[in-house]
PDB file of N, CA and C in Angstrom:
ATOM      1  N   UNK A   1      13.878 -48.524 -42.104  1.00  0.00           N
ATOM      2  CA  UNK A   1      13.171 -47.504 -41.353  1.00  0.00           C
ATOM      3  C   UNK A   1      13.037 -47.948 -39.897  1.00  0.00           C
ATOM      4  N   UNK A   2      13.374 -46.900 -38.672  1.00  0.00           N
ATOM      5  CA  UNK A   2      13.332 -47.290 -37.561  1.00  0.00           C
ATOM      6  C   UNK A   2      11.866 -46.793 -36.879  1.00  0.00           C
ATOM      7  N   UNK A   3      11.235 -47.630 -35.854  1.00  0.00           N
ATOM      8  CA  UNK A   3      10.326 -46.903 -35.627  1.00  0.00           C
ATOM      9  C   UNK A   3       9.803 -47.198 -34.278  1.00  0.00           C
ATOM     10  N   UNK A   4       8.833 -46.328 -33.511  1.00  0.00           N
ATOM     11  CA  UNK A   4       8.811 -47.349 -32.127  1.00  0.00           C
ATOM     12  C   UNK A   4       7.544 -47.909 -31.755  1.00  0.00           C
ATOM     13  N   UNK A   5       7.220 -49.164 -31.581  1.00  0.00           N
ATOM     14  CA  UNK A   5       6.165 -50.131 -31.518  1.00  0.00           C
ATOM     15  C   UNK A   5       5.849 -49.999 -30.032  1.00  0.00           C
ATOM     16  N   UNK A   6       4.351 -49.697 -29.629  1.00  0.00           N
ATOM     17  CA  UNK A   6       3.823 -50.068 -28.389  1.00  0.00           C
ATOM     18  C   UNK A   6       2.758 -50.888 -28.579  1.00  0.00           C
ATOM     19  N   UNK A   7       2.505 -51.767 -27.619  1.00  0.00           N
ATOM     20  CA  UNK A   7       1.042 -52.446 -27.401  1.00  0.00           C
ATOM     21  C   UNK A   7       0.357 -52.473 -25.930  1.00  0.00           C
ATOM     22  N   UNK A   8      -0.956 -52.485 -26.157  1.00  0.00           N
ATOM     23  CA  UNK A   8      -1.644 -52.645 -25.085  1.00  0.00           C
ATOM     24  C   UNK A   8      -1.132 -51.742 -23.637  1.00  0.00           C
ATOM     25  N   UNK A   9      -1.408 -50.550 -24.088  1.00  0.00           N
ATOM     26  CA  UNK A   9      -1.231 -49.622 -23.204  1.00  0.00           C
ATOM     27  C   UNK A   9      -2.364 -49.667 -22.136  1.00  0.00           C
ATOM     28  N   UNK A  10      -3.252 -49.703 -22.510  1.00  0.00           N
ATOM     29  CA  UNK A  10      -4.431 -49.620 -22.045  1.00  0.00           C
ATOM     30  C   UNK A  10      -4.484 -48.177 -20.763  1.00  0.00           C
ATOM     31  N   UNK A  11      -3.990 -46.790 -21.160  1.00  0.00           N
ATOM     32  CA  UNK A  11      -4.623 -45.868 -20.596  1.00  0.00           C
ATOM     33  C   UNK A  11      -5.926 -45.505 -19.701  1.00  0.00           C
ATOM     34  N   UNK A  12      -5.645 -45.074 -18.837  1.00  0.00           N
ATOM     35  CA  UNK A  12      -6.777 -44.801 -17.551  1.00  0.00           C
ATOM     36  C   UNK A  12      -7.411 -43.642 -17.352  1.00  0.00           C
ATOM     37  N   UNK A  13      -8.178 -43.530 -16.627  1.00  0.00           N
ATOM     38  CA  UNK A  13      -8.295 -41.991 -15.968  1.00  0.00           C
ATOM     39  C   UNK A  13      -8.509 -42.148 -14.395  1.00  0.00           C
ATOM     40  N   UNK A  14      -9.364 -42.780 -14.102  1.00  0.00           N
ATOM     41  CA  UNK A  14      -9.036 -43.224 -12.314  1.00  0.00           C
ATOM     42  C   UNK A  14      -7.681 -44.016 -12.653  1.00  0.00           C
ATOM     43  N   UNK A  15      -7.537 -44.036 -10.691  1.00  0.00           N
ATOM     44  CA  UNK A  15      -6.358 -44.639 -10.026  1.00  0.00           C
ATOM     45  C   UNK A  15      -6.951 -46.256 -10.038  1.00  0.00           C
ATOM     46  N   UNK A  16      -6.039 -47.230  -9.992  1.00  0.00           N
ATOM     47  CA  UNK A  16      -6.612 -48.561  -9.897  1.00  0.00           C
ATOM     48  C   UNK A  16      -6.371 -48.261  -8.440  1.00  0.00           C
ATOM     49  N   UNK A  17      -7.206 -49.416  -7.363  1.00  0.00           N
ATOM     50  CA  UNK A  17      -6.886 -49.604  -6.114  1.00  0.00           C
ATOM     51  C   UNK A  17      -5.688 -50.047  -5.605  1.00  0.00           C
ATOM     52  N   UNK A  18      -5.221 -51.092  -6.688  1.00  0.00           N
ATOM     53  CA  UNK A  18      -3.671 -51.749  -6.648  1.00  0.00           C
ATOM     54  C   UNK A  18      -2.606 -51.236  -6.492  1.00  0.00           C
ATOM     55  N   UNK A  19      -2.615 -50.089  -6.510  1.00  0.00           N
ATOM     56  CA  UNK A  19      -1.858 -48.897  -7.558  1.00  0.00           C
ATOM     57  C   UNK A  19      -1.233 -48.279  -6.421  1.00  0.00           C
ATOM     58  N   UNK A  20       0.034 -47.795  -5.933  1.00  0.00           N
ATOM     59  CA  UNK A  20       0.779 -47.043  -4.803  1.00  0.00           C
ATOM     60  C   UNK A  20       0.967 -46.001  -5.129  1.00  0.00           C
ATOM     61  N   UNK A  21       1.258 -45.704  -6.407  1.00  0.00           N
ATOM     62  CA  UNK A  21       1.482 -44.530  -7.003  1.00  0.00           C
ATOM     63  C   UNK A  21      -0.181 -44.187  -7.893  1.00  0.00           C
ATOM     64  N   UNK A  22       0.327 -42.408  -8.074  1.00  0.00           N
ATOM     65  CA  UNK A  22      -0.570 -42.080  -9.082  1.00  0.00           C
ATOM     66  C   UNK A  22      -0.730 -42.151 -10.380  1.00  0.00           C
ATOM     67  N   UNK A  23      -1.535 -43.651 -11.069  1.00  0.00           N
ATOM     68  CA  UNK A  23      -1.305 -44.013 -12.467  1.00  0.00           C
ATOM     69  C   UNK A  23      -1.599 -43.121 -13.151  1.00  0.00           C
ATOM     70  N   UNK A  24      -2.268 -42.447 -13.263  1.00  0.00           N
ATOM     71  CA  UNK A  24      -2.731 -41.385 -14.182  1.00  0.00           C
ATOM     72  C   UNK A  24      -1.957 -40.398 -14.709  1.00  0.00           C
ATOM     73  N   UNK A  25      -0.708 -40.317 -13.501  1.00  0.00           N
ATOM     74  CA  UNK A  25       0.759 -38.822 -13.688  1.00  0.00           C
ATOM     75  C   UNK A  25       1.647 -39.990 -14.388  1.00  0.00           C
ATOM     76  N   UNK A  26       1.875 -41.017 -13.478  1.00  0.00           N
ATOM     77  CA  UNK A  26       2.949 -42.463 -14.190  1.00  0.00           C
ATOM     78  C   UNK A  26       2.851 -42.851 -15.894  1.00  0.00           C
ATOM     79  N   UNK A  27       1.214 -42.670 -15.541  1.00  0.00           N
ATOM     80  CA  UNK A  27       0.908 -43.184 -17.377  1.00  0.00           C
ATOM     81  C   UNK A  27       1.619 -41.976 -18.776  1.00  0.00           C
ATOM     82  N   UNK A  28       1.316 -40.700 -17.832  1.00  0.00           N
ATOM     83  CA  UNK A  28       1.621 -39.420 -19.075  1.00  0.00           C
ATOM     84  C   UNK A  28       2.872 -39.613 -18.780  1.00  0.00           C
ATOM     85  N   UNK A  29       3.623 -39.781 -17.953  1.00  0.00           N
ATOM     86  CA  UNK A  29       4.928 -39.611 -17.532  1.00  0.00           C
ATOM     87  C   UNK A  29       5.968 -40.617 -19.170  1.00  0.00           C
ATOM     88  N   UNK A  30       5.469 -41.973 -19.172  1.00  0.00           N
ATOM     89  CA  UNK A  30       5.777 -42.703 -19.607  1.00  0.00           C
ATOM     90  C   UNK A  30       5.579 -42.306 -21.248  1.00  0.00           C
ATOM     91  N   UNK A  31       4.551 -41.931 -21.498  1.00  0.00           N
ATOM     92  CA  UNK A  31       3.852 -41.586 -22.935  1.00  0.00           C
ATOM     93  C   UNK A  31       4.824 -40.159 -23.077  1.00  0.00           C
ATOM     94  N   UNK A  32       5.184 -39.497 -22.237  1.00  0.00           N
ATOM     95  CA  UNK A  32       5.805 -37.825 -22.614  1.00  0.00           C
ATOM     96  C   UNK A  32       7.672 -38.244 -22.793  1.00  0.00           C
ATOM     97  N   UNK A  33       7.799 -40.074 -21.955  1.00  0.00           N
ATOM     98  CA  UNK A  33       9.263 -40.101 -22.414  1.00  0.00           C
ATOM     99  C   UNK A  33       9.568 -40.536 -23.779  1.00  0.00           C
ATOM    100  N   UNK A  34       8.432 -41.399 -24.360  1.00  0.00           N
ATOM    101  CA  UNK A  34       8.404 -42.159 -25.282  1.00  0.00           C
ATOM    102  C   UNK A  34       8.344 -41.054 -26.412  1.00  0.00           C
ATOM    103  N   UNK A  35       7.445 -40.410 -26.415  1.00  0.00           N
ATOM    104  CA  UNK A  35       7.253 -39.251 -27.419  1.00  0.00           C
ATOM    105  C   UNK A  35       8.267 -38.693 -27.787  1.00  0.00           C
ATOM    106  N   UNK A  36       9.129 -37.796 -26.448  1.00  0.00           N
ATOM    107  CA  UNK A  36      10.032 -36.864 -26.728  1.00  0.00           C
ATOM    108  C   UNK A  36      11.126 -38.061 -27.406  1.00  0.00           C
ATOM    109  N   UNK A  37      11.428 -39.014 -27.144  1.00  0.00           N
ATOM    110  CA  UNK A  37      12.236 -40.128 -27.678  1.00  0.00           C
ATOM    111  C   UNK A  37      11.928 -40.224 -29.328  1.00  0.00           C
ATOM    112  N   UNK A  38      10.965 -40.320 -29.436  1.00  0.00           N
ATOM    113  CA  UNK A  38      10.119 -40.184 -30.983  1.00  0.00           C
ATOM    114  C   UNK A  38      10.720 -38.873 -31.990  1.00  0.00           C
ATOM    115  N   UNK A  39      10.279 -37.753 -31.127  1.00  0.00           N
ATOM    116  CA  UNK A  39      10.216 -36.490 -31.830  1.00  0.00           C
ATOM    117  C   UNK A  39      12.232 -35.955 -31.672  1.00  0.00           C
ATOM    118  N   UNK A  40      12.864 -36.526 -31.202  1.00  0.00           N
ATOM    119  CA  UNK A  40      13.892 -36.218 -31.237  1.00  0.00           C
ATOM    120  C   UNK A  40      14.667 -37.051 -32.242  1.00  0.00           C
ATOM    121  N   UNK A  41      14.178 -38.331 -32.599  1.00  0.00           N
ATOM    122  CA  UNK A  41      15.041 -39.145 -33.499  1.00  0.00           C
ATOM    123  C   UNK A  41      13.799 -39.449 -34.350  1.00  0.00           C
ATOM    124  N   UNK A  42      13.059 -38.792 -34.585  1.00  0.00           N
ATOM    125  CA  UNK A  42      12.167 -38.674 -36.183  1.00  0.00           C
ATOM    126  C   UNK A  42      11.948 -40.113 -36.213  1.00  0.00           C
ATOM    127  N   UNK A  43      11.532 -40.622 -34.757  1.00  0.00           N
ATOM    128  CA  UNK A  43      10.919 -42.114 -35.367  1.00  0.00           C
ATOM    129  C   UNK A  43       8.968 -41.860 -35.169  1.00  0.00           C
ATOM    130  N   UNK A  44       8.435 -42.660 -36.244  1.00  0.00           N
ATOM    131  CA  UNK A  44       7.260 -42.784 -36.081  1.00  0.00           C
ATOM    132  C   UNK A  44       6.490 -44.001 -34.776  1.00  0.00           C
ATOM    133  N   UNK A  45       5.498 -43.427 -34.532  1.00  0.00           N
ATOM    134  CA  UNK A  45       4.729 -44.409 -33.193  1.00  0.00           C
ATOM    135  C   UNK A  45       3.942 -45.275 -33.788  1.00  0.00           C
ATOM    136  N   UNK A  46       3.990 -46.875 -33.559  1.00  0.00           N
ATOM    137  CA  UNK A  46       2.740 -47.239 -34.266  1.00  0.00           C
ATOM    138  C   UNK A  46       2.341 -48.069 -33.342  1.00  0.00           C
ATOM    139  N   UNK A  47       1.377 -48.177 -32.398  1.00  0.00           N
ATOM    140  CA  UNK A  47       0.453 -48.605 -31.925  1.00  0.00           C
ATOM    141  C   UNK A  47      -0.301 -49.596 -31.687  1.00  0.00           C
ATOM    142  N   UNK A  48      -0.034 -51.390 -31.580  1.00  0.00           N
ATOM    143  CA  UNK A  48      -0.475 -52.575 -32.215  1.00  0.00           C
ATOM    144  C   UNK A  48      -2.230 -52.492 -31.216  1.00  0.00           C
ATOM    145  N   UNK A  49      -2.891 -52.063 -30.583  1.00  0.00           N
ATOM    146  CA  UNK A  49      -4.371 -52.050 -29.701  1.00  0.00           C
ATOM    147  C   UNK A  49      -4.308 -52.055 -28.348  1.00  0.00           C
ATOM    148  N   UNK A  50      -5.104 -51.922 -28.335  1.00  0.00           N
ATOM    149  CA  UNK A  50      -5.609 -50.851 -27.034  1.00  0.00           C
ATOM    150  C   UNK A  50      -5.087 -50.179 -26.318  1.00  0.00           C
ATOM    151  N   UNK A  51      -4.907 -49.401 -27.179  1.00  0.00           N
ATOM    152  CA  UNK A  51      -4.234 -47.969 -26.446  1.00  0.00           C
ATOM    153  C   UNK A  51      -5.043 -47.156 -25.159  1.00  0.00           C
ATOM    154  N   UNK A  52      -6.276 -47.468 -25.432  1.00  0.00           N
ATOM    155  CA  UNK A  52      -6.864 -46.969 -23.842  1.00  0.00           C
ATOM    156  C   UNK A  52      -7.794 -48.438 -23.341  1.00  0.00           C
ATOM    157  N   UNK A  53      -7.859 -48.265 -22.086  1.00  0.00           N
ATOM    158  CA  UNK A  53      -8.490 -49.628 -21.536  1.00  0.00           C
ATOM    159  C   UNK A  53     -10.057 -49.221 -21.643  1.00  0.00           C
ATOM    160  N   UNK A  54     -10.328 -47.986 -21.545  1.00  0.00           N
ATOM    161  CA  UNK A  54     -11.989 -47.914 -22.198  1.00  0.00           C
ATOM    162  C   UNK A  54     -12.100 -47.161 -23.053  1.00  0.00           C
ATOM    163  N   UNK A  55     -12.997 -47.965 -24.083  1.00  0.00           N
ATOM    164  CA  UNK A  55     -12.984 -46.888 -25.326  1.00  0.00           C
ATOM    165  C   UNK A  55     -13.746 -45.201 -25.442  1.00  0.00           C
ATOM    166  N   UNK A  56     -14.613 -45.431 -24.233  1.00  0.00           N
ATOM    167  CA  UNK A  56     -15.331 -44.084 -24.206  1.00  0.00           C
ATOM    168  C   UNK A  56     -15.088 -43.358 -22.790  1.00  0.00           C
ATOM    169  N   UNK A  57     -13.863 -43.244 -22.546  1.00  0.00           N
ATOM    170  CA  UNK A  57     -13.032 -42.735 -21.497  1.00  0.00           C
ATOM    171  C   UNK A  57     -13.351 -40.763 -21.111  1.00  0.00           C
ATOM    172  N   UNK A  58     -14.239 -40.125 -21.345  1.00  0.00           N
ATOM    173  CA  UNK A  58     -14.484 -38.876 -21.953  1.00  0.00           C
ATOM    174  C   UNK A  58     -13.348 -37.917 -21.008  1.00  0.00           C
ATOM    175  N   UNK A  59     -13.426 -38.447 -19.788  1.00  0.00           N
ATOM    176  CA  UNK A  59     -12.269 -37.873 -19.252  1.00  0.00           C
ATOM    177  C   UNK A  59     -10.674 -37.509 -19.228  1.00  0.00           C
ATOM    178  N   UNK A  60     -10.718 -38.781 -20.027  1.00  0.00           N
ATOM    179  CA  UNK A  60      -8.977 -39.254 -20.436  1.00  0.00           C
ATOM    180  C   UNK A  60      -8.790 -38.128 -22.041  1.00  0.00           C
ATOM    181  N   UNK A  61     -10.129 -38.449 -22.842  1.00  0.00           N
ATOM    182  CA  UNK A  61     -10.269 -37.713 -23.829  1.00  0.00           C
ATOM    183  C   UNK A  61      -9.234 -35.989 -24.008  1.00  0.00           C
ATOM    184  N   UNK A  62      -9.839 -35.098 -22.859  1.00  0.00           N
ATOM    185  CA  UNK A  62      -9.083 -33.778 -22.747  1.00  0.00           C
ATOM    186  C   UNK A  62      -7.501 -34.012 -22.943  1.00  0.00           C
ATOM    187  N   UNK A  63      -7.554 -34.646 -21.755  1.00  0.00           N
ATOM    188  CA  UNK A  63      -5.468 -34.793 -21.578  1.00  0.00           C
ATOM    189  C   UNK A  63      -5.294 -35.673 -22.514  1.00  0.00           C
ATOM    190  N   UNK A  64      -6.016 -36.691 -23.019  1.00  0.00           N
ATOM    191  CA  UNK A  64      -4.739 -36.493 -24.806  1.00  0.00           C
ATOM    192  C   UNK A  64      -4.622 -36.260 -25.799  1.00  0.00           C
ATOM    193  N   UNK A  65      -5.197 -35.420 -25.856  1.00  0.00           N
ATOM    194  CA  UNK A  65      -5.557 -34.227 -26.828  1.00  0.00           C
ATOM    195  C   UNK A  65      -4.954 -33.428 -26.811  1.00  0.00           C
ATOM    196  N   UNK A  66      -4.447 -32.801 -25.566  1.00  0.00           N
ATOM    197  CA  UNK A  66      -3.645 -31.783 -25.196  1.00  0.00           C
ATOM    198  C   UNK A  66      -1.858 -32.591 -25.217  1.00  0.00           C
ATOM    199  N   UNK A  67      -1.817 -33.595 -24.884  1.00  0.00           N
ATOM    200  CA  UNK A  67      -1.063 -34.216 -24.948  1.00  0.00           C
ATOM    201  C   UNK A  67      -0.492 -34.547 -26.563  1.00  0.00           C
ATOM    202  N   UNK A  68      -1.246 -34.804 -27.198  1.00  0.00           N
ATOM    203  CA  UNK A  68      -1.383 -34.991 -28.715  1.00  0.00           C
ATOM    204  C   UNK A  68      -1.032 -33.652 -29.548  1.00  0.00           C
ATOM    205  N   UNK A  69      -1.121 -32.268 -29.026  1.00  0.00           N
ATOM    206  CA  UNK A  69      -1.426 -31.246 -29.347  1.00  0.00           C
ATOM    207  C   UNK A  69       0.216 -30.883 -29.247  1.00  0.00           C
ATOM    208  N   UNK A  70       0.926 -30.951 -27.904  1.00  0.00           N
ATOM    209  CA  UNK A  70       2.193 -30.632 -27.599  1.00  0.00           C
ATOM    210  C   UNK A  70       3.156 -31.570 -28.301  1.00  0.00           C
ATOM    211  N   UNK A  71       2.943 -32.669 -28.810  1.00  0.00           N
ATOM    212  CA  UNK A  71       3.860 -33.826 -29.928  1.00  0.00           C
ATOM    213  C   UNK A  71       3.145 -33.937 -30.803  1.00  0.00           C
ATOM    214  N   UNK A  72       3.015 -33.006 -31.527  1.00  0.00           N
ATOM    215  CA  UNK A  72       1.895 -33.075 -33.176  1.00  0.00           C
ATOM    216  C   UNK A  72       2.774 -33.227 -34.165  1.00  0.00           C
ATOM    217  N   UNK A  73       3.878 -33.221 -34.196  1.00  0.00           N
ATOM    218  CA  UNK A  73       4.760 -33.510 -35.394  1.00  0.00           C
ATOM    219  C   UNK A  73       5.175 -35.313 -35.832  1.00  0.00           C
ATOM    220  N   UNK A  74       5.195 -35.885 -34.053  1.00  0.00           N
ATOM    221  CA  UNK A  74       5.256 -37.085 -34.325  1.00  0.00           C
ATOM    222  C   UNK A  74       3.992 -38.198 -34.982  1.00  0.00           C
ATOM    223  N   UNK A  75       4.396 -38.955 -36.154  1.00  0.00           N
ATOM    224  CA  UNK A  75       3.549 -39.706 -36.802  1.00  0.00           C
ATOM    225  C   UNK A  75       3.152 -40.404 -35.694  1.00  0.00           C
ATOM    226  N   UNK A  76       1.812 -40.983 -35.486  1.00  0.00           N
ATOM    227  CA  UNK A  76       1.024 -41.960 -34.622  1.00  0.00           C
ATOM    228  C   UNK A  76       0.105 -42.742 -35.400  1.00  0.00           C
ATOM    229  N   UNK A  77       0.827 -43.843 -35.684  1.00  0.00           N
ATOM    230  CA  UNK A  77      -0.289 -45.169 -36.262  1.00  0.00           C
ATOM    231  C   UNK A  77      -0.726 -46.044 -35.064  1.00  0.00           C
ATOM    232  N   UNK A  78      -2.215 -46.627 -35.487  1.00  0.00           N
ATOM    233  CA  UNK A  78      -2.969 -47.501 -34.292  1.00  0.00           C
ATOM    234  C   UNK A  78      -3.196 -48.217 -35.180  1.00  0.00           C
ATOM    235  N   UNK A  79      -3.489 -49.064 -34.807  1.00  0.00           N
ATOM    236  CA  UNK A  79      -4.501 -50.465 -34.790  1.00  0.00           C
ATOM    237  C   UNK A  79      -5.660 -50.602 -33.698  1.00  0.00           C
ATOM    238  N   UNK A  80      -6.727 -50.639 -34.344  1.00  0.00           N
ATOM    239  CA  UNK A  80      -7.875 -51.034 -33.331  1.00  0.00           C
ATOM    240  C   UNK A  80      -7.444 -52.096 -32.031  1.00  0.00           C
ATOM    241  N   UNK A  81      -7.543 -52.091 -31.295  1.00  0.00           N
ATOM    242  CA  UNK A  81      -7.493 -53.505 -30.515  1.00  0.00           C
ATOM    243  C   UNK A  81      -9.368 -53.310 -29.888  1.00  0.00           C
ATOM    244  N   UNK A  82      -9.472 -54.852 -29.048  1.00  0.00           N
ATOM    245  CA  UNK A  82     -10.708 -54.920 -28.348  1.00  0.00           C
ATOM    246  C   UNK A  82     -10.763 -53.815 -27.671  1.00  0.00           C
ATOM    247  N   UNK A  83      -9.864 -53.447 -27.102  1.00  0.00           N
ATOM    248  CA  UNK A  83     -10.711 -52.059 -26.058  1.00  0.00           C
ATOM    249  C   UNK A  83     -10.375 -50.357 -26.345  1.00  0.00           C
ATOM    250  N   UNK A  84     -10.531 -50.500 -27.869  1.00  0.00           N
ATOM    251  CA  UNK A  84     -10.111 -49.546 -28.283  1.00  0.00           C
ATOM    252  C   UNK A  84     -11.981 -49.229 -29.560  1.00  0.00           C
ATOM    253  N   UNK A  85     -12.329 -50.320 -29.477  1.00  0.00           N
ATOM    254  CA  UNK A  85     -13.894 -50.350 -30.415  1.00  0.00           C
ATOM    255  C   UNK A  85     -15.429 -50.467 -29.180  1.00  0.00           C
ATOM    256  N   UNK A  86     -15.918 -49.301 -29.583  1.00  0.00           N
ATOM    257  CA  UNK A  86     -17.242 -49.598 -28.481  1.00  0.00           C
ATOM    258  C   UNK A  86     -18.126 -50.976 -29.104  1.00  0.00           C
ATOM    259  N   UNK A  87     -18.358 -51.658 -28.203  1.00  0.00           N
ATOM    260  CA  UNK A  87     -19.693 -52.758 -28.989  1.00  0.00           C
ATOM    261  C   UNK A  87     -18.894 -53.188 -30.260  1.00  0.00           C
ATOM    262  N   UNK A  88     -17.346 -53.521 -30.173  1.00  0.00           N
ATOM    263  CA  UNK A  88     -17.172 -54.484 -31.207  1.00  0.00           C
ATOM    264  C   UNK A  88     -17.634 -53.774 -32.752  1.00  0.00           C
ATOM    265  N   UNK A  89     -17.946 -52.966 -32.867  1.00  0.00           N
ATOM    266  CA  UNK A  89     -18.592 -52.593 -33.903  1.00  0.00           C
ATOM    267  C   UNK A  89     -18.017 -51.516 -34.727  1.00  0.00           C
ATOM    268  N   UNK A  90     -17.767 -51.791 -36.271  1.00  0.00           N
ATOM    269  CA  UNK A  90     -17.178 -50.622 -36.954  1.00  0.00           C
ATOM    270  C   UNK A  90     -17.756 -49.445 -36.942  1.00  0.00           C
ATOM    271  N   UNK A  91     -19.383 -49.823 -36.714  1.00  0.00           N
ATOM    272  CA  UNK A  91     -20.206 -48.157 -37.019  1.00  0.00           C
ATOM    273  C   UNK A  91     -20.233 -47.841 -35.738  1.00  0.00           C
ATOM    274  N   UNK A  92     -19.591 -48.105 -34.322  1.00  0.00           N
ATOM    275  CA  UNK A  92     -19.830 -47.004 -33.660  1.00  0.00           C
ATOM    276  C   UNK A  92     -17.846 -46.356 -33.499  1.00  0.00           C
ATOM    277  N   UNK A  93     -16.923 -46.850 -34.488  1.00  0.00           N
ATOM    278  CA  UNK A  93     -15.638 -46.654 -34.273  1.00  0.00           C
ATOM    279  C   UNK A  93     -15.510 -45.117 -34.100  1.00  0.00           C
ATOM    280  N   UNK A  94     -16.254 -44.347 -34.689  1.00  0.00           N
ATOM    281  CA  UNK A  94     -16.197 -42.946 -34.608  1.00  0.00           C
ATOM    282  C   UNK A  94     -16.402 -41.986 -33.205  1.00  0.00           C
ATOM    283  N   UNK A  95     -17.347 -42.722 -32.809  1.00  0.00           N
ATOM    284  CA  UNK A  95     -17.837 -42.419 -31.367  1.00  0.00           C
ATOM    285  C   UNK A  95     -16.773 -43.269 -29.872  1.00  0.00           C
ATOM    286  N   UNK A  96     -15.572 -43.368 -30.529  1.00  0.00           N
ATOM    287  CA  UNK A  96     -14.389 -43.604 -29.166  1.00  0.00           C
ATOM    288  C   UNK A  96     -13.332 -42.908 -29.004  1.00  0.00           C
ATOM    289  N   UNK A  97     -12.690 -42.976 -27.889  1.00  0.00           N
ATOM    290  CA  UNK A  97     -11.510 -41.905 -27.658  1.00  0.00           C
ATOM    291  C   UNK A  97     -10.240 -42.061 -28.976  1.00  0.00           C
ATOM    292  N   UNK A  98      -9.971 -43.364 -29.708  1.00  0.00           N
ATOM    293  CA  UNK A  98      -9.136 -43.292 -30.830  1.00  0.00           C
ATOM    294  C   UNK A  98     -10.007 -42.566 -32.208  1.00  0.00           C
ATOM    295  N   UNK A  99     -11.406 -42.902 -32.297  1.00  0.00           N
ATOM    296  CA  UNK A  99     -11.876 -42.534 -33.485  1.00  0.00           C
ATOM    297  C   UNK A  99     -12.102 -40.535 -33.406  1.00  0.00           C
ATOM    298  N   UNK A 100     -12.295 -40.375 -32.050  1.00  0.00           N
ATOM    299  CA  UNK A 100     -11.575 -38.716 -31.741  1.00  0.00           C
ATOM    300  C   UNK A 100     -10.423 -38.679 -31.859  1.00  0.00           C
ATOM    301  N   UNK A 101      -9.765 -39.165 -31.619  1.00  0.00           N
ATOM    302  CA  UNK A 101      -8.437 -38.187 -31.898  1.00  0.00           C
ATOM    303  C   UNK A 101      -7.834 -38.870 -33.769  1.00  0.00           C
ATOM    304  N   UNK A 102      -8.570 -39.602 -34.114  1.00  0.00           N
ATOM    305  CA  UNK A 102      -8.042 -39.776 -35.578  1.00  0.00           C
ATOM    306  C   UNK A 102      -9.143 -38.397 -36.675  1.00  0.00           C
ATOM    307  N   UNK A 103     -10.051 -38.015 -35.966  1.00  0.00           N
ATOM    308  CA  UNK A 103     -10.632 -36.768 -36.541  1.00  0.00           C
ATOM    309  C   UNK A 103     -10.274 -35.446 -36.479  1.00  0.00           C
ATOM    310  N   UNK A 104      -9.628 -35.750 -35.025  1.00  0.00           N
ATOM    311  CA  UNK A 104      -8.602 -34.347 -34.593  1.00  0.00           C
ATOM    312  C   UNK A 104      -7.481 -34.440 -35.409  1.00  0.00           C
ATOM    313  N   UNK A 105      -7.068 -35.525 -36.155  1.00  0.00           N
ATOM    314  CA  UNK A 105      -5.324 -35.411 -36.705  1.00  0.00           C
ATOM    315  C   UNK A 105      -4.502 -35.900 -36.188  1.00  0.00           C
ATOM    316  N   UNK A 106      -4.773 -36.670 -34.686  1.00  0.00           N
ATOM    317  CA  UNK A 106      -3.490 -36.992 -33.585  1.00  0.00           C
ATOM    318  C   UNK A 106      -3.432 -38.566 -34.107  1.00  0.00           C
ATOM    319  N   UNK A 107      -3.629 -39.066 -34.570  1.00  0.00           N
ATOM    320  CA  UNK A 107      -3.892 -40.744 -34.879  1.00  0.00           C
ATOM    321  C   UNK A 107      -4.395 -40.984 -36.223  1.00  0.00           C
ATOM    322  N   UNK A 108      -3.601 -42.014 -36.826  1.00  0.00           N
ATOM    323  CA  UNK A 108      -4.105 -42.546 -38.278  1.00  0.00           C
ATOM    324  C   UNK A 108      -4.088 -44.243 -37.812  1.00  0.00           C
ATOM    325  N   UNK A 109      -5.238 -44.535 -37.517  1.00  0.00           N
ATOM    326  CA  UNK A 109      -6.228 -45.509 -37.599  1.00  0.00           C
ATOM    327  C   UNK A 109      -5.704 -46.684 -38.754  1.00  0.00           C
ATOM    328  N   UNK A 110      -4.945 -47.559 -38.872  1.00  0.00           N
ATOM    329  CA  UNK A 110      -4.779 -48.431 -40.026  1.00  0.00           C
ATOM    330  C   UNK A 110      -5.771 -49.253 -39.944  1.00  0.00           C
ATOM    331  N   UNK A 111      -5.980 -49.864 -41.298  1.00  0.00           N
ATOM    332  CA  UNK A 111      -6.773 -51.179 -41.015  1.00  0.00           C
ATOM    333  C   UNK A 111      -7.807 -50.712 -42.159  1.00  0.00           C
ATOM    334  N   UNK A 112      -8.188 -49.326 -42.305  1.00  0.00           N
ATOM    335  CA  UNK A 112      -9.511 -49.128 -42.791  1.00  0.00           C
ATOM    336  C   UNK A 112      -8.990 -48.051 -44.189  1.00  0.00           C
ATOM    337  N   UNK A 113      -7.498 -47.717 -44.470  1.00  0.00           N
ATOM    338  CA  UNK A 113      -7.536 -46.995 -45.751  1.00  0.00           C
ATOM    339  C   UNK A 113      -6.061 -47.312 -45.795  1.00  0.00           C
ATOM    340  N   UNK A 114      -5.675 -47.109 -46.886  1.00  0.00           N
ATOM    341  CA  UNK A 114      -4.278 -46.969 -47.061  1.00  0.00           C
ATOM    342  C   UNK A 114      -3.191 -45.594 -46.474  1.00  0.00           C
ATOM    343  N   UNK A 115      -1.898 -46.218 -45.915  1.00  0.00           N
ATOM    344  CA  UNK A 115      -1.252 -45.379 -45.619  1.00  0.00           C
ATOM    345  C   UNK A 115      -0.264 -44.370 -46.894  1.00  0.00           C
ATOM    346  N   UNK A 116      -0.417 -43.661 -46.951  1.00  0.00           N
ATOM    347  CA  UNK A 116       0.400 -42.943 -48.445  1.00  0.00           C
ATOM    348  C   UNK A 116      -0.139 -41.309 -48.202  1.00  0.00           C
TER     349      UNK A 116
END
């Protein structure tokens, strides 16, 4: 089975200062090549952590959702990483931008049930 592995994306919603370009268009830019790459050769995404650099990003929240919404066919597995859990903590996993979008349907969360 072929499939395509990312790590440590760590997604934004401001611009860093460092930054010449606009990370925020660069970041979807990158995520909309990878996808369509996905959804054209039926490979699944799986995700090794931190897919966003803050877990309670509420802004970033909308656009990938909508983003998530336009590649809904492609499978998306995560793995928690550190900046993907508020406070380190399983009971607040629900209340972050991955534990939203694994309630919306856009993300299956490993680690905590079986895949099948």
């Amino acid at each position: 089975m072929k499939f395509i592995l990312l790590s440590d994306v760590h997604l934004v919603y401001k611009n860093l200062v460092c930054r010449l370009d606009d990370l925020f268009i660069t970041q979807f830019q990158k995520l909309e090549f990878i996808w369509k790459y996905a959804k054209e050769n039926c490979y699944p995404i799986l995700q090794a952590g931190d897919f966003t650099d803050i877990e309670r990003s509420w802004y970033l929240l909308p656009e990938l959702i909508s983003f998530f919404e336009k590649y809904s066919g492609v499978p998306f597995y995560c793995v928690r990483g550190s900046h993907d859990n508020y406070m380190y903590s399983e009971q607040t996993n629900h209340a972050t931008i991955m534990g939203a979008l694994e309630r919306a349907g856009h993300a299956i969360v490993l680690g905590h049930k079986e895949i099948g």
